[in-house]
N, C-alpha and C. Protein backbone atom coordinates (compact mmCIF):
# COMPACT_ATOMS: atom_id res chain seq x y z
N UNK A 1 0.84 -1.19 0.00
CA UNK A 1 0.00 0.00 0.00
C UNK A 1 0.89 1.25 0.00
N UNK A 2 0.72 2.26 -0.49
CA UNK A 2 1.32 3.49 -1.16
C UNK A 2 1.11 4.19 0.27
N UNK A 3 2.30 5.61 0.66
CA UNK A 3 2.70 5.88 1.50
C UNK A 3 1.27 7.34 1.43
N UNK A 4 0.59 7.33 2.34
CA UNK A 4 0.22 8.89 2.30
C UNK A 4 0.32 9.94 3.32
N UNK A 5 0.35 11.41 2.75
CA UNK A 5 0.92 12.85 3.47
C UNK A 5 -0.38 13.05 4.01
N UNK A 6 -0.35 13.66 5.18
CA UNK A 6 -1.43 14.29 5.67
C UNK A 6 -0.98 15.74 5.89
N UNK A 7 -1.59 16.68 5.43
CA UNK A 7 -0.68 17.74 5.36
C UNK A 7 -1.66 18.96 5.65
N UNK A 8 -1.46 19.42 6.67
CA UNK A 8 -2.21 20.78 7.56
C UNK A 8 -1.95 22.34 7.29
N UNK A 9 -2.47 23.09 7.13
CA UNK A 9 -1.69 24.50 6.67
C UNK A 9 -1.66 25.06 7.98
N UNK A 10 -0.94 25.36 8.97
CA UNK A 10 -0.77 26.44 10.65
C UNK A 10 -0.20 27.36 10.32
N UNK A 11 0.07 28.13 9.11
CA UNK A 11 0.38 29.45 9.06
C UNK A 11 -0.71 30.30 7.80
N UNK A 12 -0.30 31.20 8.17
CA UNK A 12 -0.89 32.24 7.06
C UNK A 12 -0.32 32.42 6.09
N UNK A 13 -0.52 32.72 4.62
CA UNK A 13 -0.40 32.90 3.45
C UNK A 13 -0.14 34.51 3.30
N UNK A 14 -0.60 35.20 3.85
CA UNK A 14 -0.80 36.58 3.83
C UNK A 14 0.85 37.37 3.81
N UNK A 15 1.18 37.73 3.09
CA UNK A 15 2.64 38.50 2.84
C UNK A 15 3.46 37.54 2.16
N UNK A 16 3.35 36.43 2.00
CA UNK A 16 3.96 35.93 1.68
C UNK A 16 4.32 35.63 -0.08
N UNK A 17 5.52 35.36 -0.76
CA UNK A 17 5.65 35.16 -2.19
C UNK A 17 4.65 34.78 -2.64
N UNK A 18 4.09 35.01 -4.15
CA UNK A 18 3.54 34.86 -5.05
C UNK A 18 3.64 32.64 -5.09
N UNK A 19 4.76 32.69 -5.53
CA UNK A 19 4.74 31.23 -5.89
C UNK A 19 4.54 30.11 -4.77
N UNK A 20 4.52 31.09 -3.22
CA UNK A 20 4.01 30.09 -2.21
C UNK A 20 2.85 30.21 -1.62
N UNK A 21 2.31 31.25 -2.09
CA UNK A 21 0.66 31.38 -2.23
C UNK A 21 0.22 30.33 -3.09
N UNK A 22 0.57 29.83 -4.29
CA UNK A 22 0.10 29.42 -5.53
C UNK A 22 0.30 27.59 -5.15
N UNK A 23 1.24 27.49 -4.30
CA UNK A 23 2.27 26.17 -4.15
C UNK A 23 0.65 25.65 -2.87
N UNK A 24 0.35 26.74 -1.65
CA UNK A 24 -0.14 26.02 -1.36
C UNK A 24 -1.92 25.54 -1.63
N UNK A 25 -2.26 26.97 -2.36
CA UNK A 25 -3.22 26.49 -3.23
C UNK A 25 -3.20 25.30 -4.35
N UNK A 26 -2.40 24.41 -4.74
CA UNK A 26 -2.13 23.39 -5.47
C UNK A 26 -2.07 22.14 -4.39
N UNK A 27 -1.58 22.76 -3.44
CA UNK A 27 -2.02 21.73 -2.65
C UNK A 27 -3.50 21.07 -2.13
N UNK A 28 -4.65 22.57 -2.01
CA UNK A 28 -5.84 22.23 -2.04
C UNK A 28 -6.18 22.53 0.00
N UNK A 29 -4.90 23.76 0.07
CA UNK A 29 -5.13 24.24 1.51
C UNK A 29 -5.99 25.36 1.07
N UNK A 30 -7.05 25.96 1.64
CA UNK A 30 -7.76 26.95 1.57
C UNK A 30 -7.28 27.86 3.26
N UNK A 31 -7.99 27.57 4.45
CA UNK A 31 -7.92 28.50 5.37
C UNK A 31 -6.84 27.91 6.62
N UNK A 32 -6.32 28.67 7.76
CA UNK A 32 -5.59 27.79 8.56
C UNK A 32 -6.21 26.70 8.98
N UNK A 33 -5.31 25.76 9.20
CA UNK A 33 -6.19 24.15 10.01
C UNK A 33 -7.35 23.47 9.12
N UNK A 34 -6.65 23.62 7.64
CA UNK A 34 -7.45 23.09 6.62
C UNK A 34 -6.47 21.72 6.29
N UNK A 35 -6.75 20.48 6.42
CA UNK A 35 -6.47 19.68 5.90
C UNK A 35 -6.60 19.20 4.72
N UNK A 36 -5.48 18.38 3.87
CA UNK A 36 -5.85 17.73 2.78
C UNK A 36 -4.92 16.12 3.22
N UNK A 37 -5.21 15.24 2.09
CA UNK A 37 -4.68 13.72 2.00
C UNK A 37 -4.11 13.64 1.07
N UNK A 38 -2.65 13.62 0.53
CA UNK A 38 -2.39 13.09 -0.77
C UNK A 38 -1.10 11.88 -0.31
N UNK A 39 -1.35 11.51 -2.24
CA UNK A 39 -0.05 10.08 -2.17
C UNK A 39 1.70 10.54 -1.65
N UNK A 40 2.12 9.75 -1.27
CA UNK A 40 3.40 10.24 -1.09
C UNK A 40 4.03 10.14 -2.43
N UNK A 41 4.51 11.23 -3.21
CA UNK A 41 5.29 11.60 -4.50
C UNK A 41 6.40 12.39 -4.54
N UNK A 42 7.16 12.37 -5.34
CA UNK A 42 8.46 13.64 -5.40
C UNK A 42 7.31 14.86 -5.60
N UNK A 43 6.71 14.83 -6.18
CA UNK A 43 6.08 16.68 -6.69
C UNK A 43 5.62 16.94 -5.55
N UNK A 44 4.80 16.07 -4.78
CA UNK A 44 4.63 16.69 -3.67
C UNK A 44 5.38 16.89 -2.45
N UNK A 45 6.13 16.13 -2.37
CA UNK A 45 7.24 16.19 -1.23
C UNK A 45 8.06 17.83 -1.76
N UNK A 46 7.99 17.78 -3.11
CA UNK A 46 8.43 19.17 -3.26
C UNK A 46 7.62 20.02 -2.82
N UNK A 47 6.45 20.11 -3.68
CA UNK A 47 5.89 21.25 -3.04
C UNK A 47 5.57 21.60 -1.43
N UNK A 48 5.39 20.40 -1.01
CA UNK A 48 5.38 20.57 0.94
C UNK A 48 6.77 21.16 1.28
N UNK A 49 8.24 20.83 0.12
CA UNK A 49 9.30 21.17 1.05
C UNK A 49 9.46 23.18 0.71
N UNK A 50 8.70 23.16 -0.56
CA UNK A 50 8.60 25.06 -0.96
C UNK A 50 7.94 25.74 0.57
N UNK A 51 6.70 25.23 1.27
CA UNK A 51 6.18 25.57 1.92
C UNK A 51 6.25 25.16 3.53
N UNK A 52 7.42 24.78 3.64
CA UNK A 52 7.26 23.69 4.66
C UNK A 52 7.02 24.83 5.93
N UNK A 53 7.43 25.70 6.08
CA UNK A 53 7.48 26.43 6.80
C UNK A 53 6.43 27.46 7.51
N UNK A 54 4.64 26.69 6.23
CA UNK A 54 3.31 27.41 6.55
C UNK A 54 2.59 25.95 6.82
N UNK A 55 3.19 24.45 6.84
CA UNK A 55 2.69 23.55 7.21
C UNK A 55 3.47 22.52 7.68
N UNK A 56 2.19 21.77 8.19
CA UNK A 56 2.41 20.48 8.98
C UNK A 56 2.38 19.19 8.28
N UNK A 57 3.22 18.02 8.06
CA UNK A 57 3.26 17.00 7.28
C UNK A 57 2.90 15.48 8.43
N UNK A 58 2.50 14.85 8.10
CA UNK A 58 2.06 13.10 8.91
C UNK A 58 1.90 12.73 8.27
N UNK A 59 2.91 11.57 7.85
CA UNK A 59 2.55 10.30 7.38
C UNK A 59 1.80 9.25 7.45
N UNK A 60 0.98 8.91 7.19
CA UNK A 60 -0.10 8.03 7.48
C UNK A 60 -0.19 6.89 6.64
């Protein structure tokens, strides 16, 4: 069975770059303490590592 991210947004978006506004909207975070579920992948391990710093990652 395939590895999956559980991945939380605990910061704000607000001031922040253009492309990490965009990074975590691709992720499918909308407001703080919005969760999403995805597969464990390189694109996403990337994009969690662009943002790592406005979220929370668990492996599940």
């Amino acid at each position: 069975m395939a590895k999956k991210l559980q991945v939380t947004l605990v910061k704000s978006t607000i001031g922040r770059k253009q492309d990490q506004i965009a990074t975590v909207k691709a992720l499918g975070l909308n407001k703080i303490r919005s969760v999403v579920t995805h597969d464990d992948t390189p694109q996403i391990r990337g994009m969690v590592d662009k943002v790592k710093h406005l979220v929370v990652v668990e492996e599940i």
